[in-house]
Every structure is written in C-alpha cells, then in structure tokens.
Protein backbone atom coordinates (compact mmCIF):
# COMPACT_ATOMS: atom_id res chain seq x y z
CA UNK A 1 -10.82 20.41 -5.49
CA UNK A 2 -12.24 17.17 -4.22
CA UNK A 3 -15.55 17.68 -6.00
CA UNK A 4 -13.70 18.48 -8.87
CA UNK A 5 -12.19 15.44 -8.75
CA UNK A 6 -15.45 12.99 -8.07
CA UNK A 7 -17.20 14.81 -11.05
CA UNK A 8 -14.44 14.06 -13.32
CA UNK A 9 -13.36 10.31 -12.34
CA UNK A 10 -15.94 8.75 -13.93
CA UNK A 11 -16.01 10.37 -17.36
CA UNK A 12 -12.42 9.06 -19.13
CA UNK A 13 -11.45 5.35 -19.80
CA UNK A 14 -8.20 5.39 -19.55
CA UNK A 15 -5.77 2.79 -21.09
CA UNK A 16 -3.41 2.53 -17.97
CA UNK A 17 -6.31 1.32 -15.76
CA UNK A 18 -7.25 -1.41 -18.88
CA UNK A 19 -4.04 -2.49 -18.55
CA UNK A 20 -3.91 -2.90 -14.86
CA UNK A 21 -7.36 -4.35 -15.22
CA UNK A 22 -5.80 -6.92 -17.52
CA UNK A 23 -2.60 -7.65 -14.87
CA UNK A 24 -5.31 -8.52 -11.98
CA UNK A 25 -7.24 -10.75 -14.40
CA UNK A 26 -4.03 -12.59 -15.01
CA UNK A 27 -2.74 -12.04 -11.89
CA UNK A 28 -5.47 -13.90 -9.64
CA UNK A 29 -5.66 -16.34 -12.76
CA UNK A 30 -2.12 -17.55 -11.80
CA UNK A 31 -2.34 -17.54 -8.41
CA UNK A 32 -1.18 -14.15 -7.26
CA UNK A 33 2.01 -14.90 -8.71
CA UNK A 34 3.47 -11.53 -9.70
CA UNK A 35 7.06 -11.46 -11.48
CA UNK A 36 6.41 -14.81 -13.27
CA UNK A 37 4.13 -13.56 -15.20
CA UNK A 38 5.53 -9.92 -16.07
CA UNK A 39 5.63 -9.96 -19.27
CA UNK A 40 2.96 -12.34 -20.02
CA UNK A 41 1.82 -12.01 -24.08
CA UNK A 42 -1.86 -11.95 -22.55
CA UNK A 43 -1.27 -8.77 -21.27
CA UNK A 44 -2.69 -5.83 -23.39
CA UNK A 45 0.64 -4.18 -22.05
CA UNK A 46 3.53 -5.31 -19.40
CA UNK A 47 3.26 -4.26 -16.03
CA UNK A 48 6.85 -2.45 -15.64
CA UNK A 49 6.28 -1.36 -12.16
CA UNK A 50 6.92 -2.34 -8.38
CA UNK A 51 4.01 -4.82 -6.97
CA UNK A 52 2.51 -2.25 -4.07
CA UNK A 53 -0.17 -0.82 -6.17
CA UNK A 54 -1.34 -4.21 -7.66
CA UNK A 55 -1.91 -5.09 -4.23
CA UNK A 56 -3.46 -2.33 -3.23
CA UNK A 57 -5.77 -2.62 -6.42
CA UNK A 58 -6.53 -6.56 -5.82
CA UNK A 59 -9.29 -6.21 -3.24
CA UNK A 60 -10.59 -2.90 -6.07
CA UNK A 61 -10.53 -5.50 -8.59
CA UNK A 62 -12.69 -8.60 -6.50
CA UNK A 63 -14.99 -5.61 -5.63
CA UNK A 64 -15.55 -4.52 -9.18
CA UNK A 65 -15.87 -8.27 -10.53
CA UNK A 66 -18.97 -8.66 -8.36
CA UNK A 67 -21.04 -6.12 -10.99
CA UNK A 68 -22.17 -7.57 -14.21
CA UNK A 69 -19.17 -7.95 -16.93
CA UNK A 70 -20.12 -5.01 -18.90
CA UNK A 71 -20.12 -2.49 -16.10
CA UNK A 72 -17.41 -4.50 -13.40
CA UNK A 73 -13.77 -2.50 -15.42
CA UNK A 74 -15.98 1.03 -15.04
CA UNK A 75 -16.10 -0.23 -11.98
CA UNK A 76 -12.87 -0.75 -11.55
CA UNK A 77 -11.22 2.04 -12.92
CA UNK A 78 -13.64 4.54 -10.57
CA UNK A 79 -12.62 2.72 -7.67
CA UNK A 80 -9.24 2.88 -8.54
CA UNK A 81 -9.52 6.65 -9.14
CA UNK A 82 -11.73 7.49 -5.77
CA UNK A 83 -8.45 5.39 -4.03
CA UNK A 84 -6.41 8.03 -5.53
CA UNK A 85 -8.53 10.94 -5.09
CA UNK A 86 -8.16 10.22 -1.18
CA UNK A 87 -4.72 9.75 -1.22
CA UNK A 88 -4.44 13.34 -2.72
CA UNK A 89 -6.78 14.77 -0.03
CA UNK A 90 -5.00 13.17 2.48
CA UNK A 91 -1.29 14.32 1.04
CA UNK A 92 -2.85 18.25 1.28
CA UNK A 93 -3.67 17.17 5.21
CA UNK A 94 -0.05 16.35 5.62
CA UNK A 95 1.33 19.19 3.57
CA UNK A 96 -0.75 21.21 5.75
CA UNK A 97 0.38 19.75 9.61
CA UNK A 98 3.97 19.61 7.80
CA UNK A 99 3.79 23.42 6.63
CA UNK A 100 2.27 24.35 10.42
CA UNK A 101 5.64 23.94 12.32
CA UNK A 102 7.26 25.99 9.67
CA UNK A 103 4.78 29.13 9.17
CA UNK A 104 1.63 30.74 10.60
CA UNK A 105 -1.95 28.37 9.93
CA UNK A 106 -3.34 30.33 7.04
CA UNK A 107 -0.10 29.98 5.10
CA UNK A 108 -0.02 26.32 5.22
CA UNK A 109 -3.83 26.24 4.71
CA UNK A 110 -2.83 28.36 1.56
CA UNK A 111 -0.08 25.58 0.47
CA UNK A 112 -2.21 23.26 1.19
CA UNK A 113 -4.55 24.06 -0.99
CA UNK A 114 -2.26 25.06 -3.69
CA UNK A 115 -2.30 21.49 -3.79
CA UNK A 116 -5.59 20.49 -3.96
CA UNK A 117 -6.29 22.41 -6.88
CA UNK A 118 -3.11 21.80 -8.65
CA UNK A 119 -4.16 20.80 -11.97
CA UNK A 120 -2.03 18.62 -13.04
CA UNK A 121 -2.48 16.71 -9.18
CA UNK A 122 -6.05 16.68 -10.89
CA UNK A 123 -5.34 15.28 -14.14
CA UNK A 124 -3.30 12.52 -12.77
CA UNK A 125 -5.41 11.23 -9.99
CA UNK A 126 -8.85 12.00 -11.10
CA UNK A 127 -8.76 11.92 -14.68
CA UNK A 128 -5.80 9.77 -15.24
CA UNK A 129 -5.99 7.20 -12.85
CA UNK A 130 -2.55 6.31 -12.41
CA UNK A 131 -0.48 5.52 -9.43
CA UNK A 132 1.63 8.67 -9.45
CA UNK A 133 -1.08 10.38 -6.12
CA UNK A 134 -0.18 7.71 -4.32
CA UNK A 135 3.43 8.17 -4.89
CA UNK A 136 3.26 11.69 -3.59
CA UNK A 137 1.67 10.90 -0.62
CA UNK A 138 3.66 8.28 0.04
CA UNK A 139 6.62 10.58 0.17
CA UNK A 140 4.96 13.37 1.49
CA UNK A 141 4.67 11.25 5.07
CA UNK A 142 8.12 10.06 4.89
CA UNK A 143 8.63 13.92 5.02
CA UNK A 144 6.47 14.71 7.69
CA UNK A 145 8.00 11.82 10.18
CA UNK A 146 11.31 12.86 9.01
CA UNK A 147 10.51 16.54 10.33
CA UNK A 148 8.93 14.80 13.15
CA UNK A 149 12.27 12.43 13.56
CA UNK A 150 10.15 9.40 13.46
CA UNK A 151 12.67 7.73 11.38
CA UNK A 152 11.03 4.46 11.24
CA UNK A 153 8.53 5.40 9.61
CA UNK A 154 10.68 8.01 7.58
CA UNK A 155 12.33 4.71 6.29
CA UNK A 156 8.69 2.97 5.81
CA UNK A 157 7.07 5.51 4.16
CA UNK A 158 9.85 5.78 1.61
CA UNK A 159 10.06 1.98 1.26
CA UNK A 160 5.95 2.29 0.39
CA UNK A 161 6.97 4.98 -2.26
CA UNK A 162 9.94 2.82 -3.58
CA UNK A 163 7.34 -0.63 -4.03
CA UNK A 164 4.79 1.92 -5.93
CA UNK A 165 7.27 3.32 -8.76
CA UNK A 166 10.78 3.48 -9.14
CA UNK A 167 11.12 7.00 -9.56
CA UNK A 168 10.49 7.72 -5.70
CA UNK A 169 14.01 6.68 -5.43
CA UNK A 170 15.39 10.24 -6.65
CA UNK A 171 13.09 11.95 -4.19
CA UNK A 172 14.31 9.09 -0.96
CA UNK A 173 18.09 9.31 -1.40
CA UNK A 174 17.99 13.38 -0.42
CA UNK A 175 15.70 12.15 2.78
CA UNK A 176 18.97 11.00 4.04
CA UNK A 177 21.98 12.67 3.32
C-alpha cells in the first residue's frame, strides 16, 4: 500500500493543493495573518477550513519555494502528499496497537491492513492530496489514548482533528458521552 501510494503521488495536479499553494503565497505575503485574509479575491479559491493544516503545510511550502518557479508547486503538492502518505501509514500502526488489546495479532495485522490498502484511503491521500489522512489519524490517536485512558491527550488529539476540518466534530462528541 505504501508503494502504491509513492508511485501515484506524483502523477495528478490536483486543484485543492493549487489552491492551498495559492493561500501560503498570500499567506506569508501578509504576514502569516490567517482569518484576515480568508476570503481574499487573490485567492484562486477561499480557504474554508480550520488553520492546522496551513501550518503544517508552511514549512512544505518554504521547502518547495527553494526549487526553480516552474518545478517549486510540483514540489509542493508531492511534499504535501508524502506528509499525508505517512500520516496514513502511521494511522494503520495505531489501528493495529489499538485492535491488539481487543483480538489476537494477526487479526489486527489483518485490520490493519484493510486499511492500508483501502482505496479510497489511497485516492485521498496519495492521489488527492487533501487533508482528510490527516484527519483520520488525528482521530484515530484520540481513540487509542481514550482506550488507553490517557484523556489528555484523548482531548488533544481531538482538538488536532477539530483545527484540521470541521467535520471531526461528529466523530469527537461520541469520544465522550
């Protein structure tokens, strides 16, 4: 699944990516001022999300602007994707140590790796780029600490998931009630 996923990072542009491209320009343009500049009209699109995985892209962004113009978004957006990629081989490692206090070692193994070559895992981390791997994973520790009662960082790994994309909010409220 991982190989799967280097081999097919690099071969789609994809228009989410531009448009995060486009939010860093602006972005360290301005200062690293986030919500002022939302919905800016230079932006190909507006950036309608929490401010975690601009962040997290920032330093992706510097590293890519240090390649001539016409290669430095590639660049970018297969950075952005190997970040991803990761976070989906490390969410399989947690599924797995989750899964192990539950049932016997080759049954998590097996879930585990139901995972990893889950295509549409695949599609959105390798081929999509978008932030929805690092979501998961994000909420896929808050799991494990919760099984571990480790409720700080239950509540931190859920709060990570919340400032990525809204959404982890339906998944968090269960978590604790």
């Amino acid at each position: 699944g991982f190989f799967i996923r280097l081999v097919l990072a690099p071969l789609v542009i994809v228009k989410d990516l531009q448009k995060y491209w486009g939010t860093l320009v602006l972005f360290e343009s301005t200062g690293l001022e986030f919500y002022d500049y939302l919905y800016d009209p230079r932006l190909l699109l507006p950036y309608t999300y929490p401010p975690l995985f601009l962040f997290l892209c920032f330093p992706l962004y510097l590293f890519a602007k240090a390649f001539p113009p016409s290669f430095s978004e590639q660049i970018f957006q297969y950075s952005v994707k190997l970040m991803l990629i990761g976070c989906d081989m490390l969410t399989s490692v947690i599924i797995y140590k989750s899964l192990k206090r539950f049932v016997d070692r080759d049954q998590a193994l097996l879930y585990s790796l139901f995972y990893v070559w889950n295509p549409l895992a695949i599609l959105v981390s390798a081929i999509y780029g978008i932030m929805d791997s690092l979501v998961v994973f994000f909420l896929v520790c808050s799991h494990y600490f919760l099984i571990k009662e480790r409720f700080s960082l239950t509540a931190l790994f859920s709060a990570l998931a919340l400032l990525t994309k809204q959404y982890a909010l339906f998944a968090i409220i269960p978590l604790f009630f």
